[in-house]
Protein backbone atom coordinates (compact mmCIF):
# COMPACT_ATOMS: atom_id res chain seq x y z
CA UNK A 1 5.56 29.31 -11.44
CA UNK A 2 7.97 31.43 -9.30
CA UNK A 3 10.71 33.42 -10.99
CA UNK A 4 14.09 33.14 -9.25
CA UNK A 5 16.00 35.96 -8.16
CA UNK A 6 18.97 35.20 -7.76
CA UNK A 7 21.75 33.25 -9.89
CA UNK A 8 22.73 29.61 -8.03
CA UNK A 9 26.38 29.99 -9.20
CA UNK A 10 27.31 33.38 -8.39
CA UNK A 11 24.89 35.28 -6.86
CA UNK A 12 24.15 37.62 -9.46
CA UNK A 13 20.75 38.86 -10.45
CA UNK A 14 18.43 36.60 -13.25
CA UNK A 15 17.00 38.64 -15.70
CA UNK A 16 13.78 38.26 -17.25
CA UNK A 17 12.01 34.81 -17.82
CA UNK A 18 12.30 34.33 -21.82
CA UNK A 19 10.53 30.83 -22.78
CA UNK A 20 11.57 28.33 -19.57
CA UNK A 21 14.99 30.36 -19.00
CA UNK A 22 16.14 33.08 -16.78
CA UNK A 23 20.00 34.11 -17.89
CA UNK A 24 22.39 35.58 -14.91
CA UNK A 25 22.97 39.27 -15.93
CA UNK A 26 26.58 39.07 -13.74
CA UNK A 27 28.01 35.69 -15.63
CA UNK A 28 25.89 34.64 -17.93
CA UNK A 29 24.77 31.48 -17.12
CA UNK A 30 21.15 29.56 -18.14
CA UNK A 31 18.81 28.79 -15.45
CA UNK A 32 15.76 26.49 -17.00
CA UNK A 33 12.36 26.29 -15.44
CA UNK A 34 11.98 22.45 -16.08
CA UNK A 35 9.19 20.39 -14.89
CA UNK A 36 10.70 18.46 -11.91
CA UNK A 37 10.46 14.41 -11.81
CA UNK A 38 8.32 12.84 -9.61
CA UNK A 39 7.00 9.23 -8.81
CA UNK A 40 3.11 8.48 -7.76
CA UNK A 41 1.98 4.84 -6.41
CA UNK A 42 -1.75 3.51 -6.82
CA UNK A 43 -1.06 1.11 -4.17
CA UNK A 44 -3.87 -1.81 -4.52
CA UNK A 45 -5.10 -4.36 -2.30
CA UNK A 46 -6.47 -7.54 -3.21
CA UNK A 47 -10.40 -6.45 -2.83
CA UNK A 48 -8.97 -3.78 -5.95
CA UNK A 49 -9.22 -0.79 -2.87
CA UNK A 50 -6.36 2.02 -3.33
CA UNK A 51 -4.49 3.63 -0.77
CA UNK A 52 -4.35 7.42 -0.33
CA UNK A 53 -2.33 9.24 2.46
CA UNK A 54 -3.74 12.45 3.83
CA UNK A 55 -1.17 15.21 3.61
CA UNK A 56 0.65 16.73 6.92
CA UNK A 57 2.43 19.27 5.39
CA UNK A 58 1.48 22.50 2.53
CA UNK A 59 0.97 22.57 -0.40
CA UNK A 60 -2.38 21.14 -0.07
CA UNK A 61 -2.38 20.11 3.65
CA UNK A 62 -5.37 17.87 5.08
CA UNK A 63 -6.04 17.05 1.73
CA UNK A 64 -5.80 12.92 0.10
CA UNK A 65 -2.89 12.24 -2.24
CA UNK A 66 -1.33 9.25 -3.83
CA UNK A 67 1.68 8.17 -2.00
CA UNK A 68 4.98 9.40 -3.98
CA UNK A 69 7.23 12.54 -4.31
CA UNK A 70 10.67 13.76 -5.95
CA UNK A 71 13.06 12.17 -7.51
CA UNK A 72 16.78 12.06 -6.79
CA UNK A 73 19.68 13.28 -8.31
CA UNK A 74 20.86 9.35 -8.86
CA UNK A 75 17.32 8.03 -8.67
CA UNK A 76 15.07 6.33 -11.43
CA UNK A 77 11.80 7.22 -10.87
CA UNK A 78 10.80 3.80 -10.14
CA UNK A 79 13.41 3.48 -7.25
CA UNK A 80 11.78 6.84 -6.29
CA UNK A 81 8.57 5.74 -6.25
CA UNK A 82 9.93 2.48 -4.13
CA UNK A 83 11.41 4.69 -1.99
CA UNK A 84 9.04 7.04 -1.23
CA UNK A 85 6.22 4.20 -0.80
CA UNK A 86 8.92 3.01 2.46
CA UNK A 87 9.38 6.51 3.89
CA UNK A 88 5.44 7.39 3.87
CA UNK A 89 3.37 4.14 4.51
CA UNK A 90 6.53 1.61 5.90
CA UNK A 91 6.05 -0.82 3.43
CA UNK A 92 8.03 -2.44 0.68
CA UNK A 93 6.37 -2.53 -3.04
CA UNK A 94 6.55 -4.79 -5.91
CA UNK A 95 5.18 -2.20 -8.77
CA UNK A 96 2.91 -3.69 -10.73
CA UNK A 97 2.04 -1.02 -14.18
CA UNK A 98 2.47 1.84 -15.46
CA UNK A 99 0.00 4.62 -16.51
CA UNK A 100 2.12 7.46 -18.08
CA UNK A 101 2.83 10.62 -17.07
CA UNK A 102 1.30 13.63 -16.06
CA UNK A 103 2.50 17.35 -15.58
CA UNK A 104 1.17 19.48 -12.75
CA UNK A 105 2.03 22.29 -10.33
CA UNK A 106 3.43 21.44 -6.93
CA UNK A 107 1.10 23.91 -5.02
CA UNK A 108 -0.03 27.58 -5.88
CA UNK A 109 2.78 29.19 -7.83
CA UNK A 110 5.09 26.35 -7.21
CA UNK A 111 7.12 24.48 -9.99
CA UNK A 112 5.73 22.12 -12.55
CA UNK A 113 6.66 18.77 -11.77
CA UNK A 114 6.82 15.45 -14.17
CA UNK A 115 5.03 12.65 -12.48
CA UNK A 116 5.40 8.93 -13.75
CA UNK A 117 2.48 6.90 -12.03
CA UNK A 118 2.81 3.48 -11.02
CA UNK A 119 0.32 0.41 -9.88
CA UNK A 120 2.34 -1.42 -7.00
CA UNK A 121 0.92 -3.97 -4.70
CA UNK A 122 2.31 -4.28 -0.77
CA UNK A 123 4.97 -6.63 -0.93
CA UNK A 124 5.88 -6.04 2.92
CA UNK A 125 4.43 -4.65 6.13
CA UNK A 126 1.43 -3.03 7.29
CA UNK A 127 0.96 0.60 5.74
CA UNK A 128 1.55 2.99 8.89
CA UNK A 129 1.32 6.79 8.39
CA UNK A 130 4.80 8.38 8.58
CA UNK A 131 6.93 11.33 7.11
CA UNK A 132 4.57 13.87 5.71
CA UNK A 133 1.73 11.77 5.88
CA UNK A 134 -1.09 12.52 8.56
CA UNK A 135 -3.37 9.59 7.79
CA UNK A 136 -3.44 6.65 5.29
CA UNK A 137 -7.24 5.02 4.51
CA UNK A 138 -8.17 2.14 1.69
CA UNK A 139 -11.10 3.48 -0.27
CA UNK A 140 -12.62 1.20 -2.50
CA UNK A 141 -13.52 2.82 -6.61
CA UNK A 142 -16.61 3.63 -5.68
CA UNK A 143 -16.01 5.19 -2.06
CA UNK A 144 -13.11 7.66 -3.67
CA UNK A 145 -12.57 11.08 -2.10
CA UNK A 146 -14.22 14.28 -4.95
CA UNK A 147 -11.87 16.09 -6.90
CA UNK A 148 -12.11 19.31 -3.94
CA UNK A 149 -10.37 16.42 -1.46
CA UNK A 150 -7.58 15.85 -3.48
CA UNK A 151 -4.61 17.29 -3.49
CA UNK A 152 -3.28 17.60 -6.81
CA UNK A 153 -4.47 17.60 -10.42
CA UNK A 154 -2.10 14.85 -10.86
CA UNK A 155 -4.09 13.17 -8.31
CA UNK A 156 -7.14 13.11 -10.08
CA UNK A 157 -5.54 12.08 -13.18
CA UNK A 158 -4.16 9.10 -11.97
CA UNK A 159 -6.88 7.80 -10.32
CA UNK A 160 -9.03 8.33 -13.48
CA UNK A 161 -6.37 6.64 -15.21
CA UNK A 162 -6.44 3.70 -12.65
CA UNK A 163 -10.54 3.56 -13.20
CA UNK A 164 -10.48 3.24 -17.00
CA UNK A 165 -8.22 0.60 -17.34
């Protein structure tokens, strides 16, 4: 996790990281080092393949992921992960399940993150690589990408949650 340096309301310097909170030594206030919410989609086809995207961007570029990212503000993670399903693969979801959550690290030093994990099925379109996507590929349970091609431990998680249910 990366400390913050500076204080988001007035500038000031953050002291020293006690538990999940930095104070601001000029006005006082609380800065808390919460896990950020995110939303993950096991999209499934028909033949029970799931899609992955290949990631454009860092952390963990060139490497598979579930489609999915962070929440909103005003967003329930399930509009998130509806949302996010439209911006990276074009298509329109019905979700379909739930299997929990899981906490990770967004990249190397980055913040922890909150993912909720969803089973959707297409409802609309033709899933088309876009927005920090680089390349989106069916892989059937058996045909899955190794742990070392996958970007996240969330990743792996969910798609041994997806396997043993």
């Amino acid at each position: 996790m990366r400390l913050r340096s500076f204080c988001g309301f007035c500038g000031g310097p953050l002291g020293p990281l006690v538990g999940s909170r930095q104070d601001c030594a000029a006005c006082g206030e609380p800065h808390y080092h919460d896990a950020k919410p995110c939303s993950a989609v096991l999209v499934l086809d028909d033949a029970g393949r799931v899609l992955l995207g290949r990631r454009a961007i860092e952390p963990a570029r060139g490497l598979w992921d579930i489609p999915g990212g962070f929440c909103g503000p005003d967003e329930t993670p399930e509009d998130c992960a509806r949302r996010e399903l439209l911006e990276e693969t074009g298509c329109a979801v019905e979700l379909t399940g739930f299997l929990g959550h899981v906490i990770d690290v967004y990249g190397e030093g980055g913040d922890h993150t909150l993912n909720a994990l969803y089973t959707a099925r297409i409802a609309t379109g033709v899933p088309t690589a876009a927005d920090d996507v680089a390349e989106l590929r069916w892989f059937a349970p058996d045909q899955l990408p190794g742990e070392a091609e996958l970007a996240f431990a969330n990743t792996a998680e969910a798609l041994r949650r997806l396997a043993g249910r």
